[in-house]
Protein backbone atom coordinates (compact mmCIF):
# COMPACT_ATOMS: atom_id res chain seq x y z
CA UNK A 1 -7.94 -3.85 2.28
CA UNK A 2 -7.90 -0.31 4.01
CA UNK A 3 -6.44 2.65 1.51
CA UNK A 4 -5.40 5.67 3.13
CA UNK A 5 -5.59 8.80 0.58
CA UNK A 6 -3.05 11.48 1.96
CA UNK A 7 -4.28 14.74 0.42
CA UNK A 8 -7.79 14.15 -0.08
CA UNK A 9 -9.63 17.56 -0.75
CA UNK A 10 -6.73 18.74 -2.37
CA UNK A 11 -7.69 18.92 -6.48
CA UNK A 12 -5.14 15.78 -7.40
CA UNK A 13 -6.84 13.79 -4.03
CA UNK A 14 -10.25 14.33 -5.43
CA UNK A 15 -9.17 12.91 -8.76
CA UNK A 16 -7.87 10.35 -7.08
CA UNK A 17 -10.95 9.46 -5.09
CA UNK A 18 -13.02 9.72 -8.45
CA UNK A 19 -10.65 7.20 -9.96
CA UNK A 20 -10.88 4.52 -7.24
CA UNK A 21 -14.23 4.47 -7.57
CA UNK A 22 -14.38 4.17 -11.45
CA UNK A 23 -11.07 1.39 -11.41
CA UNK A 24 -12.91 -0.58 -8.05
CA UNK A 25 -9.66 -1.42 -6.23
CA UNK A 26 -11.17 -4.35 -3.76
CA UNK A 27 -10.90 -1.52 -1.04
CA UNK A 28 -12.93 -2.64 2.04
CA UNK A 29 -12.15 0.88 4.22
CA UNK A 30 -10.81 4.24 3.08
CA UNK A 31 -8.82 6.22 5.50
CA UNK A 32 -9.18 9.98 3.86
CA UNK A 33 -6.43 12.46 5.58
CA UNK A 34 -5.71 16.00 5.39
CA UNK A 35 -4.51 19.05 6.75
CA UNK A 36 -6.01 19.73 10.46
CA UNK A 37 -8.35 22.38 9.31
CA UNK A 38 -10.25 19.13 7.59
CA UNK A 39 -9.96 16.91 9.86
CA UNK A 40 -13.50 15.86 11.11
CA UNK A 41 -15.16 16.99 8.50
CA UNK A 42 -17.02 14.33 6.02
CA UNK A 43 -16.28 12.84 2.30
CA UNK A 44 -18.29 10.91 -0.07
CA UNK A 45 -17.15 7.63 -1.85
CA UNK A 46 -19.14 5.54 -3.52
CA UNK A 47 -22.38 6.57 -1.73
CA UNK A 48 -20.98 6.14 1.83
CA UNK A 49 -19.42 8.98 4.27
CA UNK A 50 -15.95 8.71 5.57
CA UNK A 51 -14.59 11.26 8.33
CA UNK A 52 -11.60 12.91 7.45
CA UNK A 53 -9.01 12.22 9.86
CA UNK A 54 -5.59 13.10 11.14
CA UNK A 55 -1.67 11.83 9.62
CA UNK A 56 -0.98 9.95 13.03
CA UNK A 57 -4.35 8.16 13.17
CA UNK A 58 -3.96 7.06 9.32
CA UNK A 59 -0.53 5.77 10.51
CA UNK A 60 -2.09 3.59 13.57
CA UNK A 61 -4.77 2.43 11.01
CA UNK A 62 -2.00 0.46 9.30
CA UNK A 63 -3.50 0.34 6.17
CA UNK A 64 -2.14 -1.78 2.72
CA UNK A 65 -1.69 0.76 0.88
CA UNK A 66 -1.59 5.23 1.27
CA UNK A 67 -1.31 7.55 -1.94
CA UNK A 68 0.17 10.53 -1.22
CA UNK A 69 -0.94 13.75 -2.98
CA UNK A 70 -0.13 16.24 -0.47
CA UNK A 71 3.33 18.03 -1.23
CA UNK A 72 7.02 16.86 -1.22
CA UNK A 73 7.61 18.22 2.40
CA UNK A 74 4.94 15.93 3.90
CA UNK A 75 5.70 13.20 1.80
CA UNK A 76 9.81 13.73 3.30
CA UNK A 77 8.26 13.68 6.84
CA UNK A 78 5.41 10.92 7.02
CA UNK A 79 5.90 8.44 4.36
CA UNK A 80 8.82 6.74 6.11
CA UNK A 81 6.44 6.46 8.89
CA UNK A 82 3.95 4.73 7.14
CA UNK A 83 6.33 2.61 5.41
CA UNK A 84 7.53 1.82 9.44
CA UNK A 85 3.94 0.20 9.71
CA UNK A 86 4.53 -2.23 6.78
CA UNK A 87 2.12 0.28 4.76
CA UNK A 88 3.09 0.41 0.47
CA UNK A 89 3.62 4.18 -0.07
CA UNK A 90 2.65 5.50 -3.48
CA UNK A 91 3.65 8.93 -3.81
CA UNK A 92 2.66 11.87 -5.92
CA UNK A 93 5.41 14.34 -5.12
CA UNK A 94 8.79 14.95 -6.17
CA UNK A 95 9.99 14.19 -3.40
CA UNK A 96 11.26 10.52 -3.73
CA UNK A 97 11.53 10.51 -7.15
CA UNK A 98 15.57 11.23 -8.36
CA UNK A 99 16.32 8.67 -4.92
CA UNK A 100 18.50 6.29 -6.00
CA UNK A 101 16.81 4.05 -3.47
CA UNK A 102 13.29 4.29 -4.57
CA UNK A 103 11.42 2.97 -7.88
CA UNK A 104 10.20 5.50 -10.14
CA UNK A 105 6.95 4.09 -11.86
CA UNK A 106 4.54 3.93 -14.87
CA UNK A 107 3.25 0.78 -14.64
CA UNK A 108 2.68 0.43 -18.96
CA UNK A 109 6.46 0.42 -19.17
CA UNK A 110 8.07 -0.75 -16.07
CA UNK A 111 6.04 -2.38 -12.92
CA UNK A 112 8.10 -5.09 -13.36
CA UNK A 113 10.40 -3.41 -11.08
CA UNK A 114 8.68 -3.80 -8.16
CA UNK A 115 9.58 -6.04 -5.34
CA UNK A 116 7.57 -6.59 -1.89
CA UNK A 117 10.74 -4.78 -0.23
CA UNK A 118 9.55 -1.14 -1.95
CA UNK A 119 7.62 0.19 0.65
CA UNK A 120 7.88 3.94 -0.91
CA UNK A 121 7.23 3.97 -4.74
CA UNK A 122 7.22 7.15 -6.70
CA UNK A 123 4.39 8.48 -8.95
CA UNK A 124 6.82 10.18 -12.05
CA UNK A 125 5.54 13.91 -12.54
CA UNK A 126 2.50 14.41 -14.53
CA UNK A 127 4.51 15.46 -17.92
CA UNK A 128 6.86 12.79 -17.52
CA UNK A 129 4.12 10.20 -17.32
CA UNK A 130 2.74 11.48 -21.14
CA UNK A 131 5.93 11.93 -22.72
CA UNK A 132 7.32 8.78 -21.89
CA UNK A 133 3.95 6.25 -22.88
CA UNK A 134 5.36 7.20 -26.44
CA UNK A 135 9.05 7.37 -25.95
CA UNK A 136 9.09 3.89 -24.40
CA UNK A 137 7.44 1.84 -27.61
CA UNK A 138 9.40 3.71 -29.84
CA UNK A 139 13.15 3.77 -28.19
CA UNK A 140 12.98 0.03 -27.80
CA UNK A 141 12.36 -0.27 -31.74
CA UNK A 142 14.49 3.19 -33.33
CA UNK A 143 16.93 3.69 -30.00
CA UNK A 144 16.61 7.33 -29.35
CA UNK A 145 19.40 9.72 -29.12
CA UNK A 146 17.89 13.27 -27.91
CA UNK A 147 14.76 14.66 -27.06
CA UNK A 148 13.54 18.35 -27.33
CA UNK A 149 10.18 18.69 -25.57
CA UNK A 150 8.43 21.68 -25.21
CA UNK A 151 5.55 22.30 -22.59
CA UNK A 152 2.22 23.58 -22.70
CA UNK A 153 0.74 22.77 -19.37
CA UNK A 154 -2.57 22.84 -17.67
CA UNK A 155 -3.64 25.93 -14.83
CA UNK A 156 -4.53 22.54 -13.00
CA UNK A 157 -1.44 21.87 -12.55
CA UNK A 158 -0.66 24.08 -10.15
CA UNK A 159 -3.64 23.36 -8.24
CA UNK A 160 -7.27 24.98 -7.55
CA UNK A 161 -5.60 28.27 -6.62
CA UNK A 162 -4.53 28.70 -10.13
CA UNK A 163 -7.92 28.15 -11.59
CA UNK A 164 -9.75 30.18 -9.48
CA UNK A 165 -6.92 33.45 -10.95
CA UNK A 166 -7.78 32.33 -14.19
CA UNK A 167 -11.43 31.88 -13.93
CA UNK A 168 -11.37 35.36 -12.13
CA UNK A 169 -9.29 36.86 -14.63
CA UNK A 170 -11.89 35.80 -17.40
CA UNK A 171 -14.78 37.32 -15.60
CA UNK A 172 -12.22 40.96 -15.46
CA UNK A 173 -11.54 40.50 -11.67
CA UNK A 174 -8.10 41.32 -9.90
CA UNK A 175 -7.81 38.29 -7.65
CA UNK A 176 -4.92 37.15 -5.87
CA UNK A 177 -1.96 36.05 -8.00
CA UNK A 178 -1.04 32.13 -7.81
CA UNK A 179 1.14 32.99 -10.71
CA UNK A 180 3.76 36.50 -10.85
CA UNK A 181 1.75 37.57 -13.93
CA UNK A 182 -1.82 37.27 -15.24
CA UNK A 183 -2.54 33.99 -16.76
CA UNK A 184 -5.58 34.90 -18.88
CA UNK A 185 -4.71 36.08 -22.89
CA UNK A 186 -1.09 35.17 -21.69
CA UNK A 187 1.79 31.85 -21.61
CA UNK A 188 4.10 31.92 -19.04
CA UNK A 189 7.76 30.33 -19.60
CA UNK A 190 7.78 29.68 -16.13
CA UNK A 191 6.55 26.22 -14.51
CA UNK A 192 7.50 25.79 -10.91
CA UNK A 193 10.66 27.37 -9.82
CA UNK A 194 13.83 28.47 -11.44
CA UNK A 195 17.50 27.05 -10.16
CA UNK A 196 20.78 28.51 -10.50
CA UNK A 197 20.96 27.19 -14.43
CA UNK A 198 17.96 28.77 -15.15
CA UNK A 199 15.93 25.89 -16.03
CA UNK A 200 13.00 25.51 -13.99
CA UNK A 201 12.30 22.57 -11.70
CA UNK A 202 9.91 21.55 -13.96
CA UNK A 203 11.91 21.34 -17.21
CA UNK A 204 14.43 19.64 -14.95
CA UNK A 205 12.04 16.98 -13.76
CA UNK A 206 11.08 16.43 -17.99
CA UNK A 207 15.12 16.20 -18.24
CA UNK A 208 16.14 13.28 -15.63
CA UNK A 209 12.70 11.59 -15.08
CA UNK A 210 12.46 9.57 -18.36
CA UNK A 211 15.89 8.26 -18.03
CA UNK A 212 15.28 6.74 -14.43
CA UNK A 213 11.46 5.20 -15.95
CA UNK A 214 12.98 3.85 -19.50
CA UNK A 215 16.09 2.44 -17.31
CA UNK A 216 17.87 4.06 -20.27
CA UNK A 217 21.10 7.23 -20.15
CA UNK A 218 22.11 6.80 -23.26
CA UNK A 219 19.96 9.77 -24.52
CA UNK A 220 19.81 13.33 -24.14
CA UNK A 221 16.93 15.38 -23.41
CA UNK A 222 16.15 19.17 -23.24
CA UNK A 223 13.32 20.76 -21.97
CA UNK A 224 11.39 24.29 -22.05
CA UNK A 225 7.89 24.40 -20.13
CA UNK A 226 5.10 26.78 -20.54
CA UNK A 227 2.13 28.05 -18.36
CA UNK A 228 -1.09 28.54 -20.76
CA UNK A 229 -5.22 29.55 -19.83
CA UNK A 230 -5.65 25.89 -20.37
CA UNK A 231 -7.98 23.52 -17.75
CA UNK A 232 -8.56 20.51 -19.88
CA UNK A 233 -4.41 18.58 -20.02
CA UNK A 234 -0.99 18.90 -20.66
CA UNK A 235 0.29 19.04 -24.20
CA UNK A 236 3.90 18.68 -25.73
CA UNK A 237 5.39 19.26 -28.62
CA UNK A 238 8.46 16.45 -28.91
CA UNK A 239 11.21 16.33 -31.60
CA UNK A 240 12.82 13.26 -31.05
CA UNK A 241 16.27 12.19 -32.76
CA UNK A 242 17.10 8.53 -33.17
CA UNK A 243 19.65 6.40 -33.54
CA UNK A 244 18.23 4.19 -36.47
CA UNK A 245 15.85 4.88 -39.59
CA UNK A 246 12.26 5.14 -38.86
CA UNK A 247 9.22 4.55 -41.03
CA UNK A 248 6.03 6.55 -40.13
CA UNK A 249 3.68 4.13 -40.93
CA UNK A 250 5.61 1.94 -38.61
CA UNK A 251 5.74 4.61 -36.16
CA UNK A 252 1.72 5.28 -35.89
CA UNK A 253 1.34 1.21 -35.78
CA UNK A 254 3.80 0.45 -32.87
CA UNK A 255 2.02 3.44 -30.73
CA UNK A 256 -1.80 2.70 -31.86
CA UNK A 257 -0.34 -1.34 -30.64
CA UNK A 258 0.43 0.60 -27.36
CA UNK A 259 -1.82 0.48 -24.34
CA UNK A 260 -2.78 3.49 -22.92
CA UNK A 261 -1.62 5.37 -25.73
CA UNK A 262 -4.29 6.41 -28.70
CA UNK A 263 -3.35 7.67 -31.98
CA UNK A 264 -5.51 10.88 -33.31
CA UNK A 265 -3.36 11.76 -36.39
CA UNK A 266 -5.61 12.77 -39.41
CA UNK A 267 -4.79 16.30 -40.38
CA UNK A 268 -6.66 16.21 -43.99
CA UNK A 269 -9.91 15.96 -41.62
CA UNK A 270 -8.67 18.53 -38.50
CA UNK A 271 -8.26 15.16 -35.95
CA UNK A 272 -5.65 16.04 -33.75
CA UNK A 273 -4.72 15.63 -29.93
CA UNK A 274 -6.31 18.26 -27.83
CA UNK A 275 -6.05 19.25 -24.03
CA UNK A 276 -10.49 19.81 -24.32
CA UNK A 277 -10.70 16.56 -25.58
CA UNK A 278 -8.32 14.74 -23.14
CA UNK A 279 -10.26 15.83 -19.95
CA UNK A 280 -11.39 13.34 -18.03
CA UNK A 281 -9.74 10.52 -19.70
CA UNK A 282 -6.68 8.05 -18.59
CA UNK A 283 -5.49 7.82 -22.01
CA UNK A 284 -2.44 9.70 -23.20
CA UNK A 285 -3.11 10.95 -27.46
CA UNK A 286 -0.69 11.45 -30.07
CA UNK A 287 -0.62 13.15 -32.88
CA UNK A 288 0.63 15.38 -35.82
CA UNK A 289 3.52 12.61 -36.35
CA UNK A 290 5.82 13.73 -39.29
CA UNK A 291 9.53 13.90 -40.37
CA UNK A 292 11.65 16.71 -38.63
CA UNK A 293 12.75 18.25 -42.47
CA UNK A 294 15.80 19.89 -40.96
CA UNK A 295 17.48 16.60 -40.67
CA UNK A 296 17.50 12.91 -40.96
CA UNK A 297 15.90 10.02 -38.76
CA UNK A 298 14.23 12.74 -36.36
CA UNK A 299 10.28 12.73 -35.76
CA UNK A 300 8.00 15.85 -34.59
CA UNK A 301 4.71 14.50 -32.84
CA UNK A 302 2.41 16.38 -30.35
CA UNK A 303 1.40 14.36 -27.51
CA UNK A 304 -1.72 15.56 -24.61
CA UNK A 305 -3.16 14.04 -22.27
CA UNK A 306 -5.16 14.82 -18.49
CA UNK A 307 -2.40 15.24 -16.02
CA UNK A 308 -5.24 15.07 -13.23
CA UNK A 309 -5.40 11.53 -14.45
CA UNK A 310 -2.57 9.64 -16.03
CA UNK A 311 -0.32 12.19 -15.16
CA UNK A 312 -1.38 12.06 -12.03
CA UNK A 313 -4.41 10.23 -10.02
CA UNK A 314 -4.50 7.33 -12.78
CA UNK A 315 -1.16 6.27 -12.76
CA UNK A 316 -0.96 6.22 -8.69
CA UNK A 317 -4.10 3.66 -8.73
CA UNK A 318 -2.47 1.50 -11.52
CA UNK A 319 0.41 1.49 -9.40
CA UNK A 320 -2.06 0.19 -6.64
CA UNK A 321 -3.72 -2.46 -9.03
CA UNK A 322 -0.48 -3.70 -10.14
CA UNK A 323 0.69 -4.46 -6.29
CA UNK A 324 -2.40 -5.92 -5.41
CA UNK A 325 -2.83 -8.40 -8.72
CA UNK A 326 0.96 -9.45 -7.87
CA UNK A 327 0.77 -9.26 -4.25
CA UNK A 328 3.68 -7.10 -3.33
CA UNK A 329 2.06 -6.08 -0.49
């Protein structure tokens, strides 16, 4: 089975690489692509060298399967062409996701979705992927009626430009600005761009993604996400409404039952979900789950996770496993 991976030195395509080695897809060649400046130049996975190589001679490689982590313009312009080639297309950007056409995926809650005719499948955006793991268990049991999530999301992110202005900004250097303001000592209310309603594309994304993956409009969700120093994750602080009366005993049991989803929510000894702690892990954690006191049959819960991993790099190989285990491909 030949694997193309479409952004490979960028920081999600080396997460990605790690990750195929640690989940051993039955890959028997990887085709690693990136920009022109890389091509030619070598990789390691799992002990052996691959050459780097060019979009076009990915696409004549025909391979099973590409994962695209290389920016929503490329994705618009060359995943078609894969798809041409009878290659599965699991994508990373935004680009596919809101098309009514296209499957929006986490495999935990809805894989079943796929059919061999999907030759482009969307990977949902990496604060999506965490916040809905625990919306999913519990809307099928309470029936949710809004959502307000609030942000506080990685320099990763953004990608290894951002780290290097924050890890320059620690060590009292004036580097080059990924971001319009320092993001050392500071939280920006600012995560990708702003539209005409002044959301950012960002909080929009956390507004229309969860509804497409839970196959579910009947709730409302509002969103407001935030830049901090942080390396290690994504975390969010949810307030969710519901429809029906909720017990939270029954609450932590239905999302401890949940896989992929691991409950750290014992405040009388400090155990909470933290973005340190979530680095490097596929897991998504959950936490400080208690009444909202301001009203009835509403829940606050904080919820982290690595969104180089599940929310990212993780979920796009699960995708992969769950195509080859069915053969959809």
């Amino acid at each position: 089975m030949k694997v193309a991976v479409v952004g490979a030195t960028g920081m999600v395509g080396q997460v990605m690489l790690k990750v195929l080695e640690e989940r051993n897809l039955p890959i028997t060649e990887l085709i690693p692509v990136a920009s022109e400046r890389s091509v030619g130049k070598k990789i390691k996975f799992k002990d052996k060298e691959f050459t780097i190589v060019s979009m076009n001679d990915a696409i004549a490689a025909k391979p099973e399967i590409a994962i695209f982590s290389a920016g929503g313009g490329t994705s618009l312009e060359f995943a078609p062409k894969f798809a041409e080639v009878g290659t599965v297309v699991i994508d990373n950007s935004s680009a596919w996701r809101m098309d009514p056409t296209k499957k929006l995926v986490v495999p935990e809650i809805n894989a079943n979705v796929l059919t061999k005719e999907d030759k482009i499948i969307a990977n949902p955006n990496c604060s999506t992927i965490q916040l809905v793991m625990v919306l999913h268990p519990l809307n099928q049991k309470y029936d949710i009626k809004r959502v307000v999530v609030s942000t506080y999301q990685s320099v990763t992110g953004t990608g290894k430009a951002a780290v290097d202005q924050l890890n320059s900004e620690i060590k009292g250097e004036n580097p080059e600005k990924v971001y319009p303001y320092q993001i050392f000592k500071n939280a920006l209310p600012h995560c990708d761009v702003f539209a005409d309603d002044d959301y950012t594309k960002e909080e929009i994304k956390l507004m229309k993604e969860p509804k497409k993956i839970l196959g579910d409009d009947t709730f409302n969700l509002t969103a407001t996400a935030v830049r901090v120093p942080v390396q290690g994750g994504h975390s969010e602080s949810v307030n969710i409404e519901f429809e029906n009366e909720f017990d939270l005993d029954e609450v932590r049991k239905i999302l401890s039952e949940t896989p992929g989803v691991v409950v750290q929510d014992n405040v009388k000894n400090n155990e909470y979900p933290m973005a340190l702690y979530s680095e490097g892990k596929d897991d998504v954690f959950v936490g400080r789950i208690r009444r909202d006191l301001s009203q009835p049959k509403t829940l606050n819960l904080w919820i982290v996770a690595d969104n180089l991993r599940k929310g990212a790099a993780t979920n796009a190989v699960q995708i992969a496993e769950y195509l080859v285990e069915n053969n959809l491909m």
